[in-house]
C-alpha atoms as a PDB file:
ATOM      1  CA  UNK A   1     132.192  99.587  12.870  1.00  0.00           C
ATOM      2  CA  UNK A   2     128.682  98.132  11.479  1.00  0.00           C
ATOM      3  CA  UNK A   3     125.689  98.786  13.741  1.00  0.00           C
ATOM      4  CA  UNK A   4     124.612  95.745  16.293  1.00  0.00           C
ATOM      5  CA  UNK A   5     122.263  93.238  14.291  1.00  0.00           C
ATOM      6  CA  UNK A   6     118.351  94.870  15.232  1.00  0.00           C
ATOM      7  CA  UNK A   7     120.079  98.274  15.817  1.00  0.00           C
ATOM      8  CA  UNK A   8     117.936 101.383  14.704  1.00  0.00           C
ATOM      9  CA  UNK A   9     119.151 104.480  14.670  1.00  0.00           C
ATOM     10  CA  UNK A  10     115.883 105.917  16.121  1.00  0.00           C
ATOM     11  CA  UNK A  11     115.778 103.881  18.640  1.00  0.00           C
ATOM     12  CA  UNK A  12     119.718 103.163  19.496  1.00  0.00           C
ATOM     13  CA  UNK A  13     120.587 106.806  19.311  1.00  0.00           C
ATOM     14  CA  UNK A  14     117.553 107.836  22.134  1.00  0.00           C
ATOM     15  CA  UNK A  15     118.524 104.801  24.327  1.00  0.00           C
ATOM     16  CA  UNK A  16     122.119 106.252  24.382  1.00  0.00           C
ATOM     17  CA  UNK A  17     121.337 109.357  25.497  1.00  0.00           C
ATOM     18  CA  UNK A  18     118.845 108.017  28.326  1.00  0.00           C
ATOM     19  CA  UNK A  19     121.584 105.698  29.617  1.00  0.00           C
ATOM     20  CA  UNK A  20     124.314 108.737  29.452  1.00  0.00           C
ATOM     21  CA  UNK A  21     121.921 110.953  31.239  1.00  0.00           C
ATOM     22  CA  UNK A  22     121.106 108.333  34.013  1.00  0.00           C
ATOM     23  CA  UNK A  23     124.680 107.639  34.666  1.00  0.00           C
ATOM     24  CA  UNK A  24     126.128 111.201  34.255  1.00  0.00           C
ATOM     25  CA  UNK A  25     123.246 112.569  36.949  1.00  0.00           C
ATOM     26  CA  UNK A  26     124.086 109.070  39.050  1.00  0.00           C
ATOM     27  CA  UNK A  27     127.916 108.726  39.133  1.00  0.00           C
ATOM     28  CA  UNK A  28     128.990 112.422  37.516  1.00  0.00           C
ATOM     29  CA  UNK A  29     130.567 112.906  33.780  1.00  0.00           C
ATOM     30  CA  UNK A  30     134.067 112.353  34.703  1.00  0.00           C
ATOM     31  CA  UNK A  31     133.296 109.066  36.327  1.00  0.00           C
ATOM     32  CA  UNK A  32     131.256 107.701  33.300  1.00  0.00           C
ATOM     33  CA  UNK A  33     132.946 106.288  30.666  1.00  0.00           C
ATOM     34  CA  UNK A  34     132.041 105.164  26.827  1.00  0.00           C
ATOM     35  CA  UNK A  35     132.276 101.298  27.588  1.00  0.00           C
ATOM     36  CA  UNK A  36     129.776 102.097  30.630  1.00  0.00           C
ATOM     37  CA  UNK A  37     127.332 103.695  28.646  1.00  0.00           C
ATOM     38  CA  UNK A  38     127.516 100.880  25.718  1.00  0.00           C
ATOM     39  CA  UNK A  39     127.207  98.573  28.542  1.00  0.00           C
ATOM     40  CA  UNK A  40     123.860 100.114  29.914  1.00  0.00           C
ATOM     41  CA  UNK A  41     122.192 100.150  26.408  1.00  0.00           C
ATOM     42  CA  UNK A  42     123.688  97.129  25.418  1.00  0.00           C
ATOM     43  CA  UNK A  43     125.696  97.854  22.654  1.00  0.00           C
ATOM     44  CA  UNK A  44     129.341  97.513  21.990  1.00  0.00           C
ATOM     45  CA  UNK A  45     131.297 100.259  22.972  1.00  0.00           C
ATOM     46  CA  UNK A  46     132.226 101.093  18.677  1.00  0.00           C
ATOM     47  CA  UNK A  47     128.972 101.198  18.431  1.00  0.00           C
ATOM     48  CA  UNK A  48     128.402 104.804  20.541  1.00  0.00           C
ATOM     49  CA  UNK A  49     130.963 106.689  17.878  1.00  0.00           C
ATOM     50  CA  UNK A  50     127.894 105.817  15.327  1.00  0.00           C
ATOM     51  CA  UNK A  51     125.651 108.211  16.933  1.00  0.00           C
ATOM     52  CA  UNK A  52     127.975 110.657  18.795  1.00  0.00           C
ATOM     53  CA  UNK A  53     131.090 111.662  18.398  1.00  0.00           C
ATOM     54  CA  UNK A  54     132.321 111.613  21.474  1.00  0.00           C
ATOM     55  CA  UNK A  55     131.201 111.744  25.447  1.00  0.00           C
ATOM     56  CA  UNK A  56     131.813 115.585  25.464  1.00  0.00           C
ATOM     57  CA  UNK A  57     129.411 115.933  22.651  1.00  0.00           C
ATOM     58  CA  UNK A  58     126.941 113.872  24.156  1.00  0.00           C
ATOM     59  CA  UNK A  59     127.187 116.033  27.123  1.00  0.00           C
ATOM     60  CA  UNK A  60     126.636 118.533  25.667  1.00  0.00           C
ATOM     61  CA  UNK A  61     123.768 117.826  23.582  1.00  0.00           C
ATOM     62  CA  UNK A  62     122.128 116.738  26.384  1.00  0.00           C
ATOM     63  CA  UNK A  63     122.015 120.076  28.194  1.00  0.00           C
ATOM     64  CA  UNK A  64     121.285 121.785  24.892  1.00  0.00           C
ATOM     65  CA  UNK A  65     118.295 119.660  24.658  1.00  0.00           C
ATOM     66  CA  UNK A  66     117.031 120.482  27.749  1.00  0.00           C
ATOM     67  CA  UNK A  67     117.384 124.183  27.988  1.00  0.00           C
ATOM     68  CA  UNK A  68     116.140 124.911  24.308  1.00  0.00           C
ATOM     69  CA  UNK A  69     113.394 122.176  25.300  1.00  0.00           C
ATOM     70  CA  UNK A  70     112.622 124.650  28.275  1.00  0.00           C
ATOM     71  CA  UNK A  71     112.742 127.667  26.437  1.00  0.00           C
ATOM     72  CA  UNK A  72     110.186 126.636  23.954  1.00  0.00           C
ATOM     73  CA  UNK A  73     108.003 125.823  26.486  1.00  0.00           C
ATOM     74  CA  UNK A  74     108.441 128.726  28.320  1.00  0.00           C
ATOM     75  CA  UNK A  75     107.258 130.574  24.943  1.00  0.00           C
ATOM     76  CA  UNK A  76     104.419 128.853  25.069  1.00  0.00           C
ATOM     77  CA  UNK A  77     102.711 130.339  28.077  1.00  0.00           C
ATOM     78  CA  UNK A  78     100.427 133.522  27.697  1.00  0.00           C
ATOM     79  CA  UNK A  79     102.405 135.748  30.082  1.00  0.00           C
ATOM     80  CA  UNK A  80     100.351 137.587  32.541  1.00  0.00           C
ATOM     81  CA  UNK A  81      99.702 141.163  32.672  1.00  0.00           C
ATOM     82  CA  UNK A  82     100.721 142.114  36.493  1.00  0.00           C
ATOM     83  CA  UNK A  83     104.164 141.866  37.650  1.00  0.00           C
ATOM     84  CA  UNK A  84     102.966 139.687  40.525  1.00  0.00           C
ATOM     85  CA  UNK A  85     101.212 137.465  38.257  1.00  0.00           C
ATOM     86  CA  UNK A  86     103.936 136.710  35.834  1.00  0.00           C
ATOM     87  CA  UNK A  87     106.400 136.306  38.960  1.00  0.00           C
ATOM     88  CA  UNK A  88     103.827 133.731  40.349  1.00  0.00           C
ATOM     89  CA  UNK A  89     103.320 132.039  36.293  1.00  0.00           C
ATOM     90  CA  UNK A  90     107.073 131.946  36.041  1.00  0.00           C
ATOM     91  CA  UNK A  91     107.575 129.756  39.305  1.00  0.00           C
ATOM     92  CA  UNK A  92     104.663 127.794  38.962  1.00  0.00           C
ATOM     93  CA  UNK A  93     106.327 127.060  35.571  1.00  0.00           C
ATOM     94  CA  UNK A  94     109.704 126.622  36.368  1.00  0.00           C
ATOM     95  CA  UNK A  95     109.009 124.062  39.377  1.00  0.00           C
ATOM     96  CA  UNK A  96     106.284 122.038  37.312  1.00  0.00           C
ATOM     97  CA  UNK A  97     108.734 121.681  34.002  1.00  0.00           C
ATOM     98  CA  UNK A  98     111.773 120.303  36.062  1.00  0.00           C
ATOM     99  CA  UNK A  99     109.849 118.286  38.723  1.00  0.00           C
ATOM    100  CA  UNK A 100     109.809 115.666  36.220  1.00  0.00           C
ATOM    101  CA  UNK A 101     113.191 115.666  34.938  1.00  0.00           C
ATOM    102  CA  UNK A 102     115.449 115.728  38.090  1.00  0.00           C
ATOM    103  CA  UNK A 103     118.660 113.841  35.555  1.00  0.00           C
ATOM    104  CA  UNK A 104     118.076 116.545  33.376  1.00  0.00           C
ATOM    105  CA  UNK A 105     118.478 119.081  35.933  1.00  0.00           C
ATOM    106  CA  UNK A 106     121.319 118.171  37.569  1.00  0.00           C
ATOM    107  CA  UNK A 107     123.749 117.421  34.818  1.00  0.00           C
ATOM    108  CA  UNK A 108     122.499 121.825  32.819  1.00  0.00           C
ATOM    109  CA  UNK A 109     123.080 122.871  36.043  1.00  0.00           C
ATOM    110  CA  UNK A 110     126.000 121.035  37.832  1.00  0.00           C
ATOM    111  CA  UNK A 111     128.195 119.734  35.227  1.00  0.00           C
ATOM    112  CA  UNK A 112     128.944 122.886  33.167  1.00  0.00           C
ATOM    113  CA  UNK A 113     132.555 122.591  34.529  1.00  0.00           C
ATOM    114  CA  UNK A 114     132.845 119.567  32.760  1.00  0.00           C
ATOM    115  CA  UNK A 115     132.345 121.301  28.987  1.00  0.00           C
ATOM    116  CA  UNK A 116     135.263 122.673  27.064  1.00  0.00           C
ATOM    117  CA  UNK A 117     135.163 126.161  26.303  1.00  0.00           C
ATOM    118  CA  UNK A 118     132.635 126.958  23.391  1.00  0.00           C
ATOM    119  CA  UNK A 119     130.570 124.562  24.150  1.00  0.00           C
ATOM    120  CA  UNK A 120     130.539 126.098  27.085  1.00  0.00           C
ATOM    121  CA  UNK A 121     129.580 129.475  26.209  1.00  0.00           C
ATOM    122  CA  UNK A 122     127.487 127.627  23.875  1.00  0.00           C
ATOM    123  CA  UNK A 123     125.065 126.202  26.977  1.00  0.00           C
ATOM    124  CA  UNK A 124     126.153 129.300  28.955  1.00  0.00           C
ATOM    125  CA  UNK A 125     124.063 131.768  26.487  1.00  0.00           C
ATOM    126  CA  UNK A 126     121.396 129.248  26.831  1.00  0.00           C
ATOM    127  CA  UNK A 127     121.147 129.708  30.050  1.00  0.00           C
ATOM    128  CA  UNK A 128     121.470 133.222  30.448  1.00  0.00           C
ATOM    129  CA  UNK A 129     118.689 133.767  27.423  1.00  0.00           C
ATOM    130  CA  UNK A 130     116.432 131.777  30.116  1.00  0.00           C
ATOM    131  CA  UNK A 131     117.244 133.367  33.292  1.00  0.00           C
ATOM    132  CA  UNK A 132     116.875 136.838  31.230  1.00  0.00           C
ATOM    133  CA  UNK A 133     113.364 136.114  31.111  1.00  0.00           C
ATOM    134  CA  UNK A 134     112.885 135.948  34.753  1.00  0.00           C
ATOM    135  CA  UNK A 135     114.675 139.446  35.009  1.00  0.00           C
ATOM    136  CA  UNK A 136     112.497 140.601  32.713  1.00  0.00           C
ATOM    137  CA  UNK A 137     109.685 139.728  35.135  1.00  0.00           C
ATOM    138  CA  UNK A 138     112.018 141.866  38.097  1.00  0.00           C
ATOM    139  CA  UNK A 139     112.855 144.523  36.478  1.00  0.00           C
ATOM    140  CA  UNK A 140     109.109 145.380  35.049  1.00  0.00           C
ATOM    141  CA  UNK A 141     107.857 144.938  38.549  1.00  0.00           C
ATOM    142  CA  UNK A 142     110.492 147.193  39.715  1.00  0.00           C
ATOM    143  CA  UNK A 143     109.869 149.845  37.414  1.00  0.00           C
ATOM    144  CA  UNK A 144     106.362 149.493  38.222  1.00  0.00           C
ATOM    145  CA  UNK A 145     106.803 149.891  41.798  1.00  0.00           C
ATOM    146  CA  UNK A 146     105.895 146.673  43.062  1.00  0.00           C
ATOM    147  CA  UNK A 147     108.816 145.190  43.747  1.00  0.00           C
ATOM    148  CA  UNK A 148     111.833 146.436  45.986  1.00  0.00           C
ATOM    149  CA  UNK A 149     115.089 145.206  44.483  1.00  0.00           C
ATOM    150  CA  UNK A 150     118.650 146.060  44.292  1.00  0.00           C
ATOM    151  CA  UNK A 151     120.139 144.122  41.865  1.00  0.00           C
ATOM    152  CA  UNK A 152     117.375 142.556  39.578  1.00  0.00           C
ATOM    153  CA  UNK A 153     120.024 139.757  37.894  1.00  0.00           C
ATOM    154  CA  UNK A 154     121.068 139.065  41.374  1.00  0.00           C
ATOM    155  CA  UNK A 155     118.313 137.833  42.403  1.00  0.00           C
ATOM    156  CA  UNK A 156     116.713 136.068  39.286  1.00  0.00           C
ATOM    157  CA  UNK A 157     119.726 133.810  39.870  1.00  0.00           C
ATOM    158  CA  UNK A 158     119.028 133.500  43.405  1.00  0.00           C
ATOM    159  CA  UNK A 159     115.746 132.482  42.154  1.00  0.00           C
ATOM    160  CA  UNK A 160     116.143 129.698  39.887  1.00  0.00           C
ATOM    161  CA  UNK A 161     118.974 128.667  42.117  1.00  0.00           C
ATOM    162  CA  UNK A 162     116.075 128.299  44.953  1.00  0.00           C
ATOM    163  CA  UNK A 163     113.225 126.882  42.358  1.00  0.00           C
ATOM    164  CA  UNK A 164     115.284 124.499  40.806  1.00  0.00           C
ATOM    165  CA  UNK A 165     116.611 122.975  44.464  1.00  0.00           C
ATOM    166  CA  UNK A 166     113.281 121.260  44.306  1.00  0.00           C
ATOM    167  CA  UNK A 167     114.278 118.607  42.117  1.00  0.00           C
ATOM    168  CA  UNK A 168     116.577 117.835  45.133  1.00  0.00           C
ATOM    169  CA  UNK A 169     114.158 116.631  47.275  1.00  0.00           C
ATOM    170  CA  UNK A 170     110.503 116.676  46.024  1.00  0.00           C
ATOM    171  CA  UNK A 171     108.887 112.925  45.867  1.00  0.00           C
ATOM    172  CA  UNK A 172     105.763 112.381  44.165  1.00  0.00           C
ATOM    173  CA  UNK A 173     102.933 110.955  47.054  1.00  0.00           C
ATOM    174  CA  UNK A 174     104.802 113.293  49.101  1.00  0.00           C
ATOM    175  CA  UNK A 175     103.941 115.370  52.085  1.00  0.00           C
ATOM    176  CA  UNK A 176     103.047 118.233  49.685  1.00  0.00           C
ATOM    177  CA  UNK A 177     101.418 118.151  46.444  1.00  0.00           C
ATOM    178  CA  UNK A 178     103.257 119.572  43.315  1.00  0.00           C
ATOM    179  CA  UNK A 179     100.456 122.510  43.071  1.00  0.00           C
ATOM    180  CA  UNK A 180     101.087 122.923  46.794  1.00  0.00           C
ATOM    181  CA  UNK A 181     105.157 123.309  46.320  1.00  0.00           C
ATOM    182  CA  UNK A 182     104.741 125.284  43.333  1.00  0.00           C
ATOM    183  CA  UNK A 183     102.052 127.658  45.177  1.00  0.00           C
ATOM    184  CA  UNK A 184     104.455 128.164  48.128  1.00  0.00           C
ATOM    185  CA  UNK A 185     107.440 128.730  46.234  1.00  0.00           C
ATOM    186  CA  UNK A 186     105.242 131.369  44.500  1.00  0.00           C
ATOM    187  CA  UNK A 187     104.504 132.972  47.577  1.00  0.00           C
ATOM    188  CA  UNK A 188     107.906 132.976  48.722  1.00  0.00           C
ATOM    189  CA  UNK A 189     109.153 134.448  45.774  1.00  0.00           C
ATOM    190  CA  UNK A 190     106.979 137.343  45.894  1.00  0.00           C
ATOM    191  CA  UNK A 191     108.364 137.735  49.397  1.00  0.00           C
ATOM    192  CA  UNK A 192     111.653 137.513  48.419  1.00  0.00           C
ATOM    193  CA  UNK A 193     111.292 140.691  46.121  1.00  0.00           C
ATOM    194  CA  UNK A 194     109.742 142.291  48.198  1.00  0.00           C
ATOM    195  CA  UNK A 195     106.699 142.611  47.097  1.00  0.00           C
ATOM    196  CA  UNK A 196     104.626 145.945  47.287  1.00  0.00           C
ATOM    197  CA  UNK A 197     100.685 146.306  48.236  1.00  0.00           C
END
């Protein structure tokens, strides 16, 4: 099928994956289809198979996006000599990356039932190589003595699990500032390992 007349591939092939986000975070995968997301950018349906395959793929390269997109920044930062510090750096991090992409969020974290099975362990290892770097925080306080944990991969999950629940319900001009969320969550993440003097 030939592209829609004034059709760029730069700028179709981004529009597609904004609308499939929007609608996949809105409505949930299974309840999107093909024709809805040609609909929202305006294209005919044909028209999608020109820059995706198909709606599994799309799905999928969405949440790849986003978690090597979050890696990479992660990489970025200068990580911070003290255990306590780093812990602190990581959730500051964490909560100011997602704030801003809420879609994004919910469809790497809550639609992973929806991918077949290598692409699943595809996003899956993505995943883990991300919340391994949060362990790696743990597990160097604990062996420092400054934090008090059982189970270090335990509660890195329970972690992000907690950080990334503020996508949930934090509003900009809200009650709380984002440097106010972020230092609170900081402080009750240090509690939560229990932290040591």
């Amino acid at each position: 099928m030939a592209r829609k007349t004034g059709s760029h591939s730069d700028i179709t092939g981004p529009k597609i994956r904004a609308a499939a986000e929007r609608l996949f975070a809105r409505h949930g995968y299974a309840a999107v289809s093909m024709r809805q997301i040609a609909a929202e950018v305006g294209v005919q349906a044909g028209a999608l198979y020109l820059y995706t395959p198909d709606k599994q793929s799309l799905l999928a390269g969405l949440m790849r996006d986003h978690l090597e997109a979050l890696i990479a920044s992660w990489k970025t930062q200068t990580p911070a000599s003290h255990p306590h510090d780093r812990l602190r750096q990581f959730v500051r991090f964490h909560i100011g990356y997602h704030i801003d992409r809420p879609d994004a969020v919910f469809i790497a974290y809550m639609e992973l039932r929806n991918l077949e099975p290598d692409r699943f362990a595809e996003i899956e290892a993505l995943r883990r190589s991300y919340e391994a770097e949060l362990e790696a925080i743990l597990r160097d306080g604990q062996a420092a003595g400054v934090f008090e944990l059982a189970d270090p991969r335990l509660a890195s999950m329970a972690l992000i699990a907690m950080l990334t629940g503020v996508t949930n319900w934090y509003r900009e001009g809200g009650r709380l500032s984002r440097a106010e969320v972020e230092e609170l969550y900081a402080d009750m993440a240090l509690k939560s390992v229990g932290r040591v003097a």
